[in-house]
Each structure stands twice: as structure tokens, then as C-alpha cells.
Protein backbone atom coordinates (compact mmCIF):
# COMPACT_ATOMS: atom_id res chain seq x y z
CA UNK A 1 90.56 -3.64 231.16
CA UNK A 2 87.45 -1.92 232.47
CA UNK A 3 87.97 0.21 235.58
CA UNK A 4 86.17 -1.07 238.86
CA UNK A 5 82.25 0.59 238.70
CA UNK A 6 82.24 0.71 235.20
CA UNK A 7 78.71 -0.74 233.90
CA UNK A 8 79.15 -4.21 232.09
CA UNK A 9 78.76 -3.55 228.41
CA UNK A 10 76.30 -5.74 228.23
CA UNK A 11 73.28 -4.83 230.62
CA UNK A 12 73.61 -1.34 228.61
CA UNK A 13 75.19 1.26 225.92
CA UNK A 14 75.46 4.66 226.27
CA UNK A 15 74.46 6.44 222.60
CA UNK A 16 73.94 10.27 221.72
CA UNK A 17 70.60 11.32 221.79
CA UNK A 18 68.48 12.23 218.14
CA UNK A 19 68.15 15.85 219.67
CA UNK A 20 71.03 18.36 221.63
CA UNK A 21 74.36 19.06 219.67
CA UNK A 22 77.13 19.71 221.52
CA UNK A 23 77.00 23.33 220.75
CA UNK A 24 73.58 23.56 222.01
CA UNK A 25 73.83 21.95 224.87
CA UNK A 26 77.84 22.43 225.97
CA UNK A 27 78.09 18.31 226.17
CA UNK A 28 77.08 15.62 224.19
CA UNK A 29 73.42 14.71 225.56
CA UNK A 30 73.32 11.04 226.39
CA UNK A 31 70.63 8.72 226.72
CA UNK A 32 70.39 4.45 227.86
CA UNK A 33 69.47 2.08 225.26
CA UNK A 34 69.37 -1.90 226.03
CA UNK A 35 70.99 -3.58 223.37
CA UNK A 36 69.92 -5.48 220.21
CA UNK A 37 68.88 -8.88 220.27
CA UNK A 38 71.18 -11.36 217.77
CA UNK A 39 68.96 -12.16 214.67
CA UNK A 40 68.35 -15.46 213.99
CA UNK A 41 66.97 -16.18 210.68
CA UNK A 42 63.65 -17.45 210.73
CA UNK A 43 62.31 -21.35 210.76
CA UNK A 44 61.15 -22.77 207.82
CA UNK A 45 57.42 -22.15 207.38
CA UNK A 46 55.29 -24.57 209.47
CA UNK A 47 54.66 -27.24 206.81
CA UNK A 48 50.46 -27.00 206.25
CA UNK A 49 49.96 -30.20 205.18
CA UNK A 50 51.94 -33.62 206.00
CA UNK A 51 51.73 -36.48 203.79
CA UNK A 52 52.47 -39.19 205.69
CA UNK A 53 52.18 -42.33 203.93
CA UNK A 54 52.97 -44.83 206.58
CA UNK A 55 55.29 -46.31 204.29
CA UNK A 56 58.54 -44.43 205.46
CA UNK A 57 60.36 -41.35 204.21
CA UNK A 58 60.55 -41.29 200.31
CA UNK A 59 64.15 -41.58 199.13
CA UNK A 60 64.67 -38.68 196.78
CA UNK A 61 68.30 -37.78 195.47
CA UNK A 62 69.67 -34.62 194.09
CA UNK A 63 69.63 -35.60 190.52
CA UNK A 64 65.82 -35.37 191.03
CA UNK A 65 65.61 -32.25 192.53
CA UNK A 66 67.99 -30.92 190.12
CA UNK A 67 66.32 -32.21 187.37
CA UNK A 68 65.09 -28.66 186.05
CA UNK A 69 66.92 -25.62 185.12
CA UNK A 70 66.44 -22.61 188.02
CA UNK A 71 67.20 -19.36 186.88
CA UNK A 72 67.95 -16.77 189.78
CA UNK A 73 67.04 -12.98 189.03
CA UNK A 74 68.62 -9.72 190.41
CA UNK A 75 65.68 -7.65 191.25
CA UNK A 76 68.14 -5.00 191.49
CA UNK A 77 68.63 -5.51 187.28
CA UNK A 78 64.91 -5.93 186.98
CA UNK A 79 64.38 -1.93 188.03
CA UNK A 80 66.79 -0.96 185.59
CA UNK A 81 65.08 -3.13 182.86
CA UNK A 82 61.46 -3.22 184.00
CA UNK A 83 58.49 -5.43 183.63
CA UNK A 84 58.05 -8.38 185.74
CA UNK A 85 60.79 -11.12 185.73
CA UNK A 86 61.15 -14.22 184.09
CA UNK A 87 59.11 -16.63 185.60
CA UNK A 88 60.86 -20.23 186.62
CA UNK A 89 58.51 -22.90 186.93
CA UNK A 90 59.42 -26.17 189.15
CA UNK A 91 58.07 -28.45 187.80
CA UNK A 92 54.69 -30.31 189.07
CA UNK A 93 56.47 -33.68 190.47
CA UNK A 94 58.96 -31.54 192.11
CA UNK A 95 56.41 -29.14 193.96
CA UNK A 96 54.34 -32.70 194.89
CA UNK A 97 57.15 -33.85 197.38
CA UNK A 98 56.04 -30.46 199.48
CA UNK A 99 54.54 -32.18 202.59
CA UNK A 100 56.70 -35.72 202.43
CA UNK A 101 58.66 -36.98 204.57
CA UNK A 102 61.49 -37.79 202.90
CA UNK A 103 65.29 -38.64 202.75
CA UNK A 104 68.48 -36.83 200.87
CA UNK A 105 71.75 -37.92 200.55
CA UNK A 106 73.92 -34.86 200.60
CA UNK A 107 77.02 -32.47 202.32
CA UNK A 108 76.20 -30.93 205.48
CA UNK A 109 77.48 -27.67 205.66
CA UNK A 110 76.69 -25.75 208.70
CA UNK A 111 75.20 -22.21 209.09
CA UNK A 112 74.00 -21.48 212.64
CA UNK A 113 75.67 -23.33 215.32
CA UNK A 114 76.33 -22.65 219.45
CA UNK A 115 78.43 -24.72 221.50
CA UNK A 116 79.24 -27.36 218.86
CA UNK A 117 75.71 -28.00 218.22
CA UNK A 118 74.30 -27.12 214.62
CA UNK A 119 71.33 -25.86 214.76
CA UNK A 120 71.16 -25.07 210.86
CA UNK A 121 72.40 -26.22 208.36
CA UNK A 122 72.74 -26.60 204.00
CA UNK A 123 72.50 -30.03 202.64
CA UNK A 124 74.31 -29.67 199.04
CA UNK A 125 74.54 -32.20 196.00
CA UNK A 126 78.56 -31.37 196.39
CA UNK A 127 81.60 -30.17 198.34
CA UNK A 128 81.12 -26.31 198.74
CA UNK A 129 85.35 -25.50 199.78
CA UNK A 130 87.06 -22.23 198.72
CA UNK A 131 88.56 -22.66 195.78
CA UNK A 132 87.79 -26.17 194.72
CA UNK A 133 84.18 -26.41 195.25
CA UNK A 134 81.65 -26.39 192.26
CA UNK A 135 78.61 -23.30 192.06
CA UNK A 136 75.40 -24.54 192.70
CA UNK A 137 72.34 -23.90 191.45
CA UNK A 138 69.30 -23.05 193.42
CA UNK A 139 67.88 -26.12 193.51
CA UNK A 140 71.33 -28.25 194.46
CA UNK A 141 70.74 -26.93 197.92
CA UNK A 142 68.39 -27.70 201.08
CA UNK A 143 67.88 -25.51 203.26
CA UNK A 144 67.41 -27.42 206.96
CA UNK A 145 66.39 -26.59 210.25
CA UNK A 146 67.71 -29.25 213.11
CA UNK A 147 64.52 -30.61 214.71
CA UNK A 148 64.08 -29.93 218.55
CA UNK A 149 64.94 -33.64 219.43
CA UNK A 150 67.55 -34.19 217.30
CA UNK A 151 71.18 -33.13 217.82
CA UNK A 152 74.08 -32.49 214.96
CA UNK A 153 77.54 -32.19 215.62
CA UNK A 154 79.77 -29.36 214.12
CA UNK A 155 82.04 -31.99 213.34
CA UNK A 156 79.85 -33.18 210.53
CA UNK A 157 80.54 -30.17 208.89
CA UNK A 158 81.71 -30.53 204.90
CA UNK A 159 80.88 -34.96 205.58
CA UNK A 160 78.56 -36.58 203.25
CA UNK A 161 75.27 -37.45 205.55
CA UNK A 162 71.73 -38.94 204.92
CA UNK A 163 69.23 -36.98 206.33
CA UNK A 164 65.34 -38.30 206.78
CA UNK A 165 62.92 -34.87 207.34
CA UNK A 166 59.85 -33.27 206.30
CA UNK A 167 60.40 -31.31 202.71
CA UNK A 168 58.93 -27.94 201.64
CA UNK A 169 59.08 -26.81 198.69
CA UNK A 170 58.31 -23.56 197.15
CA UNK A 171 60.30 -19.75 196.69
CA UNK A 172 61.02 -18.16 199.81
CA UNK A 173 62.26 -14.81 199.19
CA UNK A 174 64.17 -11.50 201.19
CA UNK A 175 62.04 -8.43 201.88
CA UNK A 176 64.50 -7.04 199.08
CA UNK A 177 62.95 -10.13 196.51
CA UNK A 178 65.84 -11.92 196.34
CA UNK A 179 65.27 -15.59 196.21
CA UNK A 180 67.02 -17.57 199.38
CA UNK A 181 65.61 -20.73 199.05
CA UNK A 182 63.61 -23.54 197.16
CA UNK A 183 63.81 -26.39 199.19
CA UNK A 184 63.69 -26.31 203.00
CA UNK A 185 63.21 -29.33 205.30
CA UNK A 186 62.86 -29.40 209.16
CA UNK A 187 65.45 -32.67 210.22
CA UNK A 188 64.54 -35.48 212.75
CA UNK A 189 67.31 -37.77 211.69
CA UNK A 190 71.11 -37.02 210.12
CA UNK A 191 73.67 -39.92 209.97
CA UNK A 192 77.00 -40.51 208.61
CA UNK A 193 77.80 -41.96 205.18
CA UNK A 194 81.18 -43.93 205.41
């Protein structure tokens, strides 16, 4: 346990300084740093145009989306090989749901979550378990952010859900070019399927 006037860890850390060595200086010089904020990763991109056809969410299902073959790349292999990489194309009806509001049938299989409440989450065309689950592709995954008015349990994780949102569609990629998404959709409904 912390002795009595000892600083809470968590107003601030104590690090060594970039300049003074110990045999310069006869101690280690000290200096305050507050600490680093947690990283959140960041939102799906504001969608720039809605189509909103009045006529509800369009029911789309992951036999659709999966419908083409995705081929991820290493960029790490690409600087050993050179040139540019392989280009993967989705295709045209794919890329024309960008926009819709739309709903997925899926698994719900949570990534960022406080106090029992997901605030992120994968939708996948399967099970994802250690051990038993299948690989999936790229484009067998959604990518969704939990809309401000809508809560999700934790205890949905790995349960088959429907989930009504808007869809984006289009390679995001890492400052290091990896590819970490295809589809993303911001959620304003998630229910059950039993």
C-alpha cells in the first residue's frame, strides 16, 4: 500500500528527464509529466451523403456483402517485393449501399465496452470462438459504432442480433497501410434473434 503523502498515481508520474545522467548530476534528474490519455479508436467517418429512401432500412445479408473475393495485402511484403499492390475492386452494387440505411443480420462481438455498455462492436457472418470459430474474410465483418441514443448490453456478446444503421463502405486503412476495415456502420437499433 502507498504510504500516507504519497501523490496518487494518477494526478502524476515521476519520469527521468531527456538530459542529466546520474554521473553528471550525482542523482537521477526528475521531471512531472501528466499522464497519457487512453486511445480510443476513432468513429467511423461522418457518412457525406445519406440516402434515405423513406422506405425503411434496406435488408442486406452477408452472402451479399460477401459476394466478392477480398484479398488483404501485407504492406510489410510489398517493400520487400515492390511495385504497388494488387488492387481489389468491390464491386459497384456493393460500394452503392455506402450512404443506406440498412439492416444486417449477424454476431455481435464486442470491442470497446465500459460499465457493461458496448460502445463498439464487430457484426460477423459467424461465431468468431477460440478454437472453433471459422477465419473471415474482410468483407464477413462490420465494423459498428453504437449510436449516442442507443444502448447495447455486453451480454449480447457472441448472440446472433439484427442490427438497422447507416452503412459505409469503402477501405479504411492504419497509418502503417494495413487495411482495418471495409464496411463500417454507425447503429441506432440492435435486437435479439431467438
Amino acid at each position: 500500500s502507498a504510504a500516507e503523502g504519497d501523490a496518487p498515481l494518477e494526478k502524476k508520474i515521476s519520469v527521468p528527464a531527456e538530459t542529466g545522467s546520474p554521473a553528471e548530476t550525482g542523482s537521477p534528474a526528475e521531471t512531472e509529466r501528466e499522464p497519457l490519455p487512453l486511445v480510443q479508436p476513432p468513429l467511423p467517418d461522418a457518412l457525406k451523403e445519406k440516402k434515405d429512401t423513406g422506405d425503411g432500412p434496406r435488408e442486406l445479408s452477408f452472402k451479399e456483402l460477401a459476394s466478392f473475393e477480398y484479398e488483404t495485402v501485407d504492406p510489410l511484403s510489398l517493400l520487400q517485393k515492390g511495385g504497388p499492390p494488387p488492387k481489389t475492386d468491390i464491386p459497384a452494387k456493393i460500394q452503392a449501399y455506402s450512404g443506406m440505411r440498412v439492416k444486417v443480420d449477424g454476431f455481435l462481438m464486442p470491442t470497446i465496452f465500459e460499465s457493461g455498455k458496448v460502445e463498439q462492436f464487430l457484426l460477423t457472418r459467424s461465431y468468431i470462438t477460440c478454437c472453433f470459430g471459422d477465419v473471415l474474410n474482410m468483407n464477413e465483418v462490420i465494423d459498428v459504432t453504437v449510436g449516442k441514443d442507443l444502448e447495447v448490453s455486453y451480454f449480447l456478446s457472441g448472440q446472433p442480433v439484427t442490427v438497422t444503421g447507416w452503412l459505409e463502405v469503402g477501405e479504411r486503412t492504419s497509418e502503417f497501410g494495413y487495411v482495418e476495415s471495409i464496411y463500417r456502420l454507425i447503429g441506432e437499433e440492435v435486437v435479439e434473434r431467438w
